[in-house]
N, C-alpha and C. Protein backbone atom coordinates (compact mmCIF):
# COMPACT_ATOMS: atom_id res chain seq x y z
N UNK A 1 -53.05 -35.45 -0.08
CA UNK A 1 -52.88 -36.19 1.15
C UNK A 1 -53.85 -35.64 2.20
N UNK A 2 -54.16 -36.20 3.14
CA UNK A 2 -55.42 -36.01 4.01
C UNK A 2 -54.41 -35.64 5.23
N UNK A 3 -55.68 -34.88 6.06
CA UNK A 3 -54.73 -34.29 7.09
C UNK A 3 -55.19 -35.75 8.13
N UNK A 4 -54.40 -36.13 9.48
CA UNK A 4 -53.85 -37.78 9.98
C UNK A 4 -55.31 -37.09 11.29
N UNK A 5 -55.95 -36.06 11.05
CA UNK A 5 -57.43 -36.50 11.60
C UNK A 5 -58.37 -35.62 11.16
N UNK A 6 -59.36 -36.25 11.39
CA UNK A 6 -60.28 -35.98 10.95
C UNK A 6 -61.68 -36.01 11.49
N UNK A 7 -62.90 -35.15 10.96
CA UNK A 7 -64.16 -34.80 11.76
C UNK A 7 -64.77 -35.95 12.24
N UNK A 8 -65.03 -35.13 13.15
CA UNK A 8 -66.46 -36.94 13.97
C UNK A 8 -67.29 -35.91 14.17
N UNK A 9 -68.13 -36.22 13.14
CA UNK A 9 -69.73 -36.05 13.29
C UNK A 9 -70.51 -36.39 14.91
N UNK A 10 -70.77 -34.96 14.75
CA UNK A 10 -71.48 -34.81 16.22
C UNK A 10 -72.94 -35.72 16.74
N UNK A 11 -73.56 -36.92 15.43
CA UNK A 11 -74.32 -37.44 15.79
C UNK A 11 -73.58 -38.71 16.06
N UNK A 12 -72.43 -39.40 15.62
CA UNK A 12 -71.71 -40.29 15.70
C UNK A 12 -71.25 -40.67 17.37
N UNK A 13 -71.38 -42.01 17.30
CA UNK A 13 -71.11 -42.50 18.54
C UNK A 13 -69.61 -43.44 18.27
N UNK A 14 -69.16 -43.13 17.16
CA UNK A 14 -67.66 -43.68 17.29
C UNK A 14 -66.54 -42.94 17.95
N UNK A 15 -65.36 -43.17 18.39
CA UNK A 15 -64.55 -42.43 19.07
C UNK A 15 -63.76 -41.93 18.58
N UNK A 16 -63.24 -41.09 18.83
CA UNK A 16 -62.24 -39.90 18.13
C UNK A 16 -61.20 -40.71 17.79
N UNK A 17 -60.77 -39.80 16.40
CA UNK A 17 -59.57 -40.58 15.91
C UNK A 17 -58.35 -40.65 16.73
N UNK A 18 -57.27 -41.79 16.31
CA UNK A 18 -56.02 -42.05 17.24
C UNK A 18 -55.45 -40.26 16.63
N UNK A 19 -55.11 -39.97 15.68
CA UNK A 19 -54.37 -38.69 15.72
C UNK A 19 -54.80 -37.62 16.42
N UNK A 20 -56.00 -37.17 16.66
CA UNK A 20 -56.24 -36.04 17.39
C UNK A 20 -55.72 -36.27 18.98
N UNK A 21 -55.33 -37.23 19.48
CA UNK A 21 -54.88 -36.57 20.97
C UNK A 21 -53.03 -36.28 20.51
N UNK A 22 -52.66 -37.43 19.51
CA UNK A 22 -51.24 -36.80 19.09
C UNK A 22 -50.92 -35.38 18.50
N UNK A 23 -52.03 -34.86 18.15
CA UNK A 23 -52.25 -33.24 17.54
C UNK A 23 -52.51 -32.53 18.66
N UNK A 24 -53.38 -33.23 19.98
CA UNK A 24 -53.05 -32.14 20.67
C UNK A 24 -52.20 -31.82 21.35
N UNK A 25 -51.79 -32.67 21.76
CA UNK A 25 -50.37 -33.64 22.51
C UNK A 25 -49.08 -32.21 21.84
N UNK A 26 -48.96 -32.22 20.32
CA UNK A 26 -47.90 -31.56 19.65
C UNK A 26 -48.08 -30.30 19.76
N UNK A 27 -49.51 -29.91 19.44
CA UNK A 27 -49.57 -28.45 19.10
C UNK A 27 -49.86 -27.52 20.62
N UNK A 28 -50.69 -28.43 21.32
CA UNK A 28 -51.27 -27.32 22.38
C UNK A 28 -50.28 -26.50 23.27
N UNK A 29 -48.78 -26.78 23.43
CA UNK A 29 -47.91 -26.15 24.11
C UNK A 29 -47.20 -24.64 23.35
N UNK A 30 -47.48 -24.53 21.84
CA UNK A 30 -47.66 -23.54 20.84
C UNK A 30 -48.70 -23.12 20.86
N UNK A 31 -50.11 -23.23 21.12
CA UNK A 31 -51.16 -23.01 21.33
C UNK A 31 -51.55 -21.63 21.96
N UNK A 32 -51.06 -22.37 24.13
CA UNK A 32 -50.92 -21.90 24.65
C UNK A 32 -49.83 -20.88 25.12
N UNK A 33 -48.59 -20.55 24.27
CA UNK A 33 -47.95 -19.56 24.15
C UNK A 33 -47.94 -18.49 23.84
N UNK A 34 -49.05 -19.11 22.28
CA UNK A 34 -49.26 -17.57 22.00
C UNK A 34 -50.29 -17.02 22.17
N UNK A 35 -51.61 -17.76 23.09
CA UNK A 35 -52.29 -17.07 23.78
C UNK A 35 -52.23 -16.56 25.10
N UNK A 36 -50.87 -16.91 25.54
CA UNK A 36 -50.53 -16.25 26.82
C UNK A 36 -49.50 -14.90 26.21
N UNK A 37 -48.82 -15.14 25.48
CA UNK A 37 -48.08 -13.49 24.95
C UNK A 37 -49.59 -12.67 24.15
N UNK A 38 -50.61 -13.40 23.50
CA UNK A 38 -51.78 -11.97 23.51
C UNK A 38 -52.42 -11.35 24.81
N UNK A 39 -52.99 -13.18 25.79
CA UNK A 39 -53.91 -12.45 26.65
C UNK A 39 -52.23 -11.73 27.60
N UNK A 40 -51.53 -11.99 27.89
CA UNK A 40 -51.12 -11.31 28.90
C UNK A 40 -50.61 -11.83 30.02
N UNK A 41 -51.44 -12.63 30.62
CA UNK A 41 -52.20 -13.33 31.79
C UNK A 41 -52.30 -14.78 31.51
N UNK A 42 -52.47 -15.71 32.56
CA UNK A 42 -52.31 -17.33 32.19
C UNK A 42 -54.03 -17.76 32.77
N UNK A 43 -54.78 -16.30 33.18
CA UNK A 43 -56.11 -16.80 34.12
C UNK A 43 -56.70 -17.73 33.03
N UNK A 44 -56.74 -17.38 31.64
CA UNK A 44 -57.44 -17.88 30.41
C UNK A 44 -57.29 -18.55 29.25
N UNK A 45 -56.15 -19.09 29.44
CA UNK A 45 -54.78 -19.96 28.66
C UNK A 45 -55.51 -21.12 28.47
N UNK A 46 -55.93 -21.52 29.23
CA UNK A 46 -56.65 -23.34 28.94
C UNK A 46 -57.56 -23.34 28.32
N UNK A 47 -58.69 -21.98 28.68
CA UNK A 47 -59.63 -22.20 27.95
C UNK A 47 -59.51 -21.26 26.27
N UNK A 48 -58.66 -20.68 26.11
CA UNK A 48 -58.17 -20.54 24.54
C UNK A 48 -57.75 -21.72 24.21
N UNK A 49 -56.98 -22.27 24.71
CA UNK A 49 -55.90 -23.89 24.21
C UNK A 49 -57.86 -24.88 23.83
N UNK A 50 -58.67 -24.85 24.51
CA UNK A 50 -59.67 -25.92 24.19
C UNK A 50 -60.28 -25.28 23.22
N UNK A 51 -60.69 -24.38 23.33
CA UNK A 51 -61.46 -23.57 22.24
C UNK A 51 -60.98 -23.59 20.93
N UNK A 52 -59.67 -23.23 20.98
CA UNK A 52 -59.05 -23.13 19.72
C UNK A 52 -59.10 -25.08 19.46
N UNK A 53 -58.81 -26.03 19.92
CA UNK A 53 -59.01 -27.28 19.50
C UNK A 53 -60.17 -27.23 19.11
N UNK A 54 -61.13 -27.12 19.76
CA UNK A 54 -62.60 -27.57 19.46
C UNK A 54 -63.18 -26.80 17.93
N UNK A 55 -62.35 -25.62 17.86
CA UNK A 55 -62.60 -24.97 16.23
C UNK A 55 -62.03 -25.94 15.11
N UNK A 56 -60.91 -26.15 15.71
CA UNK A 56 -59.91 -26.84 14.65
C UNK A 56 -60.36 -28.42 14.88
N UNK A 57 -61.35 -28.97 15.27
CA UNK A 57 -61.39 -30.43 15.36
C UNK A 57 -62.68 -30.29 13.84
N UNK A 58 -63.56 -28.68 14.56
CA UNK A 58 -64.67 -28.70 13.44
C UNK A 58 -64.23 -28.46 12.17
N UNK A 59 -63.28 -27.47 11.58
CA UNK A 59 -62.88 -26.99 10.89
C UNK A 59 -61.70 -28.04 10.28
N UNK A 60 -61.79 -28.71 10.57
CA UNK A 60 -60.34 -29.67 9.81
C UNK A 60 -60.78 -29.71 8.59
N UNK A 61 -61.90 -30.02 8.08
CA UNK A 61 -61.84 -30.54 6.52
C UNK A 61 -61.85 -29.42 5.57
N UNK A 62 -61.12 -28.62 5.77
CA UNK A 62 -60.72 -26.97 5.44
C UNK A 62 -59.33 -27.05 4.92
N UNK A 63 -58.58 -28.05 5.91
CA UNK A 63 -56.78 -27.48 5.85
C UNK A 63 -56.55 -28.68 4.57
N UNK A 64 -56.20 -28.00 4.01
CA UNK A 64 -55.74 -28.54 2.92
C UNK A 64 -54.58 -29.22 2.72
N UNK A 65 -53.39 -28.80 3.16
CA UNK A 65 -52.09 -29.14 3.10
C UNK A 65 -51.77 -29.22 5.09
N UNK A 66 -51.45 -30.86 5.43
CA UNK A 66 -51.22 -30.93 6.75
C UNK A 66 -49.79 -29.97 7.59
N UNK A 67 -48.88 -29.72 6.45
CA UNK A 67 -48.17 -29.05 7.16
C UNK A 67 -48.40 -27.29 7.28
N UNK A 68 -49.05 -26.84 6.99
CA UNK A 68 -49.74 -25.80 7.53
C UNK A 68 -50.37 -25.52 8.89
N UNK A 69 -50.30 -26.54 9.34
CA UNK A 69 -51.31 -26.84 10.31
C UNK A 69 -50.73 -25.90 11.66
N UNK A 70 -49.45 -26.04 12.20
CA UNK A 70 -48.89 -24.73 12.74
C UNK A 70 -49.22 -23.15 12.65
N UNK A 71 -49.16 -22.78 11.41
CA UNK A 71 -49.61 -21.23 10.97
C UNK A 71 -51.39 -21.40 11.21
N UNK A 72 -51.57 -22.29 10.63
CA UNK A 72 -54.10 -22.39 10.77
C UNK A 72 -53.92 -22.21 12.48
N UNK A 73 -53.29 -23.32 13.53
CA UNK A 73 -53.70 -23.42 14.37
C UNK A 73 -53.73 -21.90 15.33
N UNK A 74 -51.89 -21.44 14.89
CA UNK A 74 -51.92 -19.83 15.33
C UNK A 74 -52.97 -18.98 15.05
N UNK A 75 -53.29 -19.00 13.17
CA UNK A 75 -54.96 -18.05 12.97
C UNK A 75 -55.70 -18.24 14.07
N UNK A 76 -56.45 -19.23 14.05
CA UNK A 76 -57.59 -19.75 14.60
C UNK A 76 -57.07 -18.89 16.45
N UNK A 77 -56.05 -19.51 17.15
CA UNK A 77 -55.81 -18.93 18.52
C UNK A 77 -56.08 -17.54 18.80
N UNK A 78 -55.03 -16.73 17.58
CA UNK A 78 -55.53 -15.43 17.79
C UNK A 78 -56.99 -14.64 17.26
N UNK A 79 -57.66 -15.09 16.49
CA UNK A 79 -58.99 -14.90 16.22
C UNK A 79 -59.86 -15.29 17.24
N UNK A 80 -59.43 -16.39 18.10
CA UNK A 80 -59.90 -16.85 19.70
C UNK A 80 -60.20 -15.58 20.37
N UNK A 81 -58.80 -15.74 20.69
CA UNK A 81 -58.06 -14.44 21.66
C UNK A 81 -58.85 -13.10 21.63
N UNK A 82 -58.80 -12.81 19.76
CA UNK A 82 -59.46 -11.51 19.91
C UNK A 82 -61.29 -11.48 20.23
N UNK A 83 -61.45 -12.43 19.56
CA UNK A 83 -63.28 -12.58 20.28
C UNK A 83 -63.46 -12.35 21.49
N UNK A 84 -62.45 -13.61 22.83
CA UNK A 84 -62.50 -13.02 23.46
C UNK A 84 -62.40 -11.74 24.62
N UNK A 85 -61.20 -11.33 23.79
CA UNK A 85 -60.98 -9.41 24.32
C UNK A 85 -62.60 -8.88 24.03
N UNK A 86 -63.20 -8.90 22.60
CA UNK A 86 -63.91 -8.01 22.54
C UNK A 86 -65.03 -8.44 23.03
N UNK A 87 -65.28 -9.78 24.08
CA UNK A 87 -66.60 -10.08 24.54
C UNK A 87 -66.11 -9.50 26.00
N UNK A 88 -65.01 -9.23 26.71
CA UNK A 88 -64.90 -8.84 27.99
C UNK A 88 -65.10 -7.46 27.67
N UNK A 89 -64.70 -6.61 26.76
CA UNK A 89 -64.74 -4.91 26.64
C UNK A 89 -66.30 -4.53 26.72
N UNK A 90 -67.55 -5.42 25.79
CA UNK A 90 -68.32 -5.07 25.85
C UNK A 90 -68.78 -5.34 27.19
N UNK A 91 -68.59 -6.10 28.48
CA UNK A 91 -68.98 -6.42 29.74
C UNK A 91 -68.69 -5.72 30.38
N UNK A 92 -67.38 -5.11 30.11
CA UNK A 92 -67.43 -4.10 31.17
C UNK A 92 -68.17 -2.59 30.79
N UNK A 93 -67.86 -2.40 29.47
CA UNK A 93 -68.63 -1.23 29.08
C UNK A 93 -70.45 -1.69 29.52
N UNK A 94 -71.04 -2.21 29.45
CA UNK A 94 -72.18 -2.56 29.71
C UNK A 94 -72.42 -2.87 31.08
N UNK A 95 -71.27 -3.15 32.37
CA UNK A 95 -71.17 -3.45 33.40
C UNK A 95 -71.84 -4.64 34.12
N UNK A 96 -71.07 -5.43 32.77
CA UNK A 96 -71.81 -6.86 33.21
C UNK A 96 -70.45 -7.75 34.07
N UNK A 97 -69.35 -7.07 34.01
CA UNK A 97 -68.16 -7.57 34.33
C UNK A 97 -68.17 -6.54 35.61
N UNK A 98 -68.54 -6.90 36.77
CA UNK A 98 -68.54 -6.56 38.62
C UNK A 98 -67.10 -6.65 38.95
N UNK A 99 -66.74 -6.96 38.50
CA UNK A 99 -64.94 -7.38 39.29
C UNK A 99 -64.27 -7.48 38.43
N UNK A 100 -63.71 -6.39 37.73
CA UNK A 100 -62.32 -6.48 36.94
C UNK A 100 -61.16 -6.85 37.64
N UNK A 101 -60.60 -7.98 36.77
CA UNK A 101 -59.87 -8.57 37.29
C UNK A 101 -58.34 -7.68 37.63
N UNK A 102 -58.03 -7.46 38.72
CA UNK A 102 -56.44 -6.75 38.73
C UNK A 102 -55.37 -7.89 37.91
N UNK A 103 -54.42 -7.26 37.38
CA UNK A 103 -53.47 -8.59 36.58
C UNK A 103 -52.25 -8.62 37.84
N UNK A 104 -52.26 -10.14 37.76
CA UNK A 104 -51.74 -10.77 39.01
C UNK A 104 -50.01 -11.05 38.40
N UNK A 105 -48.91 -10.52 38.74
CA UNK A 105 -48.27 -11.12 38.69
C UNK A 105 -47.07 -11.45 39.66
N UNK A 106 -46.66 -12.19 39.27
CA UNK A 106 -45.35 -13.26 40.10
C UNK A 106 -43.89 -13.06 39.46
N UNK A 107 -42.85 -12.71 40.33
CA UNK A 107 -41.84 -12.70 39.94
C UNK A 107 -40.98 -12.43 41.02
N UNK A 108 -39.94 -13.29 40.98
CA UNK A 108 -39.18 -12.81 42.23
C UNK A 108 -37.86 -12.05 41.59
N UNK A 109 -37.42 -11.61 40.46
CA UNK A 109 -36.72 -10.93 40.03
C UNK A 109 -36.83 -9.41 39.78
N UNK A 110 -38.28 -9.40 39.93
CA UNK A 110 -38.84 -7.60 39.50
C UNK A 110 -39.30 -7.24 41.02
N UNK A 111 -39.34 -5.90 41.40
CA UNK A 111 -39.43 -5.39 42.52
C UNK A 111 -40.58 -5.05 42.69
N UNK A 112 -41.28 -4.77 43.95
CA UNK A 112 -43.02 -4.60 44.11
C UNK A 112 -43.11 -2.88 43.05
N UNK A 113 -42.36 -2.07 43.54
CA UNK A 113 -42.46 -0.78 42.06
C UNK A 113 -42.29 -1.94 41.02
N UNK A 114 -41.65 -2.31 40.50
CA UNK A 114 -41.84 -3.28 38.95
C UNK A 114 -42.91 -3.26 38.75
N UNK A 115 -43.74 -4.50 39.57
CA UNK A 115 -44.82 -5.22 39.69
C UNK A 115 -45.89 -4.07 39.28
N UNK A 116 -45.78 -3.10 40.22
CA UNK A 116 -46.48 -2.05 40.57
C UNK A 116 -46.80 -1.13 39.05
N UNK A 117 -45.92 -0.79 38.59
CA UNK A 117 -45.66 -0.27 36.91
C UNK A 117 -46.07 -1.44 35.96
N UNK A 118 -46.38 -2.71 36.00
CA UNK A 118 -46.04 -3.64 34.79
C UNK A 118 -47.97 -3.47 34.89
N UNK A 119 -48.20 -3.74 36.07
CA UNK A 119 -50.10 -3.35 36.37
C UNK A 119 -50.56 -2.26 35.79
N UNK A 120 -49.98 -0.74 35.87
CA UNK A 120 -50.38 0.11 35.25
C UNK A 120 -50.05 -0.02 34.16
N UNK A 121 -49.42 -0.54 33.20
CA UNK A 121 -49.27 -0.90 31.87
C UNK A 121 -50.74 -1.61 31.44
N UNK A 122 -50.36 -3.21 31.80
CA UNK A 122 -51.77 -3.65 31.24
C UNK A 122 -53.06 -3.01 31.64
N UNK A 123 -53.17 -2.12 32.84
CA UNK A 123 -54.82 -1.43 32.85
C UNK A 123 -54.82 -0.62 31.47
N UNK A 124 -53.63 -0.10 30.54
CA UNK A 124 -53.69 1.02 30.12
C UNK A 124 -53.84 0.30 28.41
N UNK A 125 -52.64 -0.97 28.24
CA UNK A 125 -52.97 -1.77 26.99
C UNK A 125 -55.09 -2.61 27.15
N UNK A 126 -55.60 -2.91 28.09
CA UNK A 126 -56.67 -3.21 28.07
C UNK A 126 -57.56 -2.34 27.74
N UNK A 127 -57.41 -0.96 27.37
CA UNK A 127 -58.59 0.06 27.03
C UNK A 127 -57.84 0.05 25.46
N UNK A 128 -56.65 -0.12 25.25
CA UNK A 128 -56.95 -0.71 23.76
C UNK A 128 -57.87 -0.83 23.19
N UNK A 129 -58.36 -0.70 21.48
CA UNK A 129 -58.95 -1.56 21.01
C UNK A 129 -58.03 -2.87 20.68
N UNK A 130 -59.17 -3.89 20.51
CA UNK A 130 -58.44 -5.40 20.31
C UNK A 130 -57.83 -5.31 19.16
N UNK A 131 -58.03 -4.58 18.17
CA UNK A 131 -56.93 -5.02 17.07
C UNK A 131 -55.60 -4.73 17.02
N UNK A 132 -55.66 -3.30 18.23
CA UNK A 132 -54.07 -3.33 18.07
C UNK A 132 -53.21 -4.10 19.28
């Protein structure tokens, strides 16, 4: 059985199939979950959620079995994710990244010490390497 879309050739002037906006429609709210529990942060959520589509629009004639398509789409996000950790580590090590970003967060249930501790956490998970 064929997966319900399929590649459009990048010289093609026909329009994308009817299933791919229902695929993104389904998947991208799983997408973007679990690239917001890797990155952390929501600054970069959209553009994992497109990226990871735009792999998986190229890469479709790969998935073999359509209901897989949940577990491929997760691969593909976090293989995103980690590219891009390790293209910001080399920017800042190289000091091409001027303004590290402080991690911003919002909560009216945690206290400014919370807030204050949850920041020194992620400065300290970001010198991580990306695999762990």
């Amino acid at each position: 059985m064929r997966p319900h879309l399929s590649l459009v050739g990048t010289q093609s002037q026909s329009p994308a199939p009817v299933g791919a906006g229902d695929a993104f429609r389904t998947w991208s709210g799983y997408v973007a979950a679990l690239a917001f529990r890797l990155l952390g942060r929501e600054a970069e959520v959209d553009d994992v959620v497109q990226d990871v589509f735009l792999i998986a629009l190229d890469g479709l004639g790969n998935l073999r079995h359509p209901a897989a398509a949940k577990s491929w789409l997760g691969t593909l996000t976090v293989r995103t994710v980690a590219r891009r950790l390790r293209v910001q580590k080399l920017s800042r090590f190289f000091g091409l990244d001027a303004h590290e970003e402080e991690a911003c967060f919002e909560s009216t249930a945690a206290s400014p010490e919370q807030l204050a501790l949850l920041t020194q956490v992620w400065k300290v998970i970001d010198r991580l390497p990306v695999s762990e």
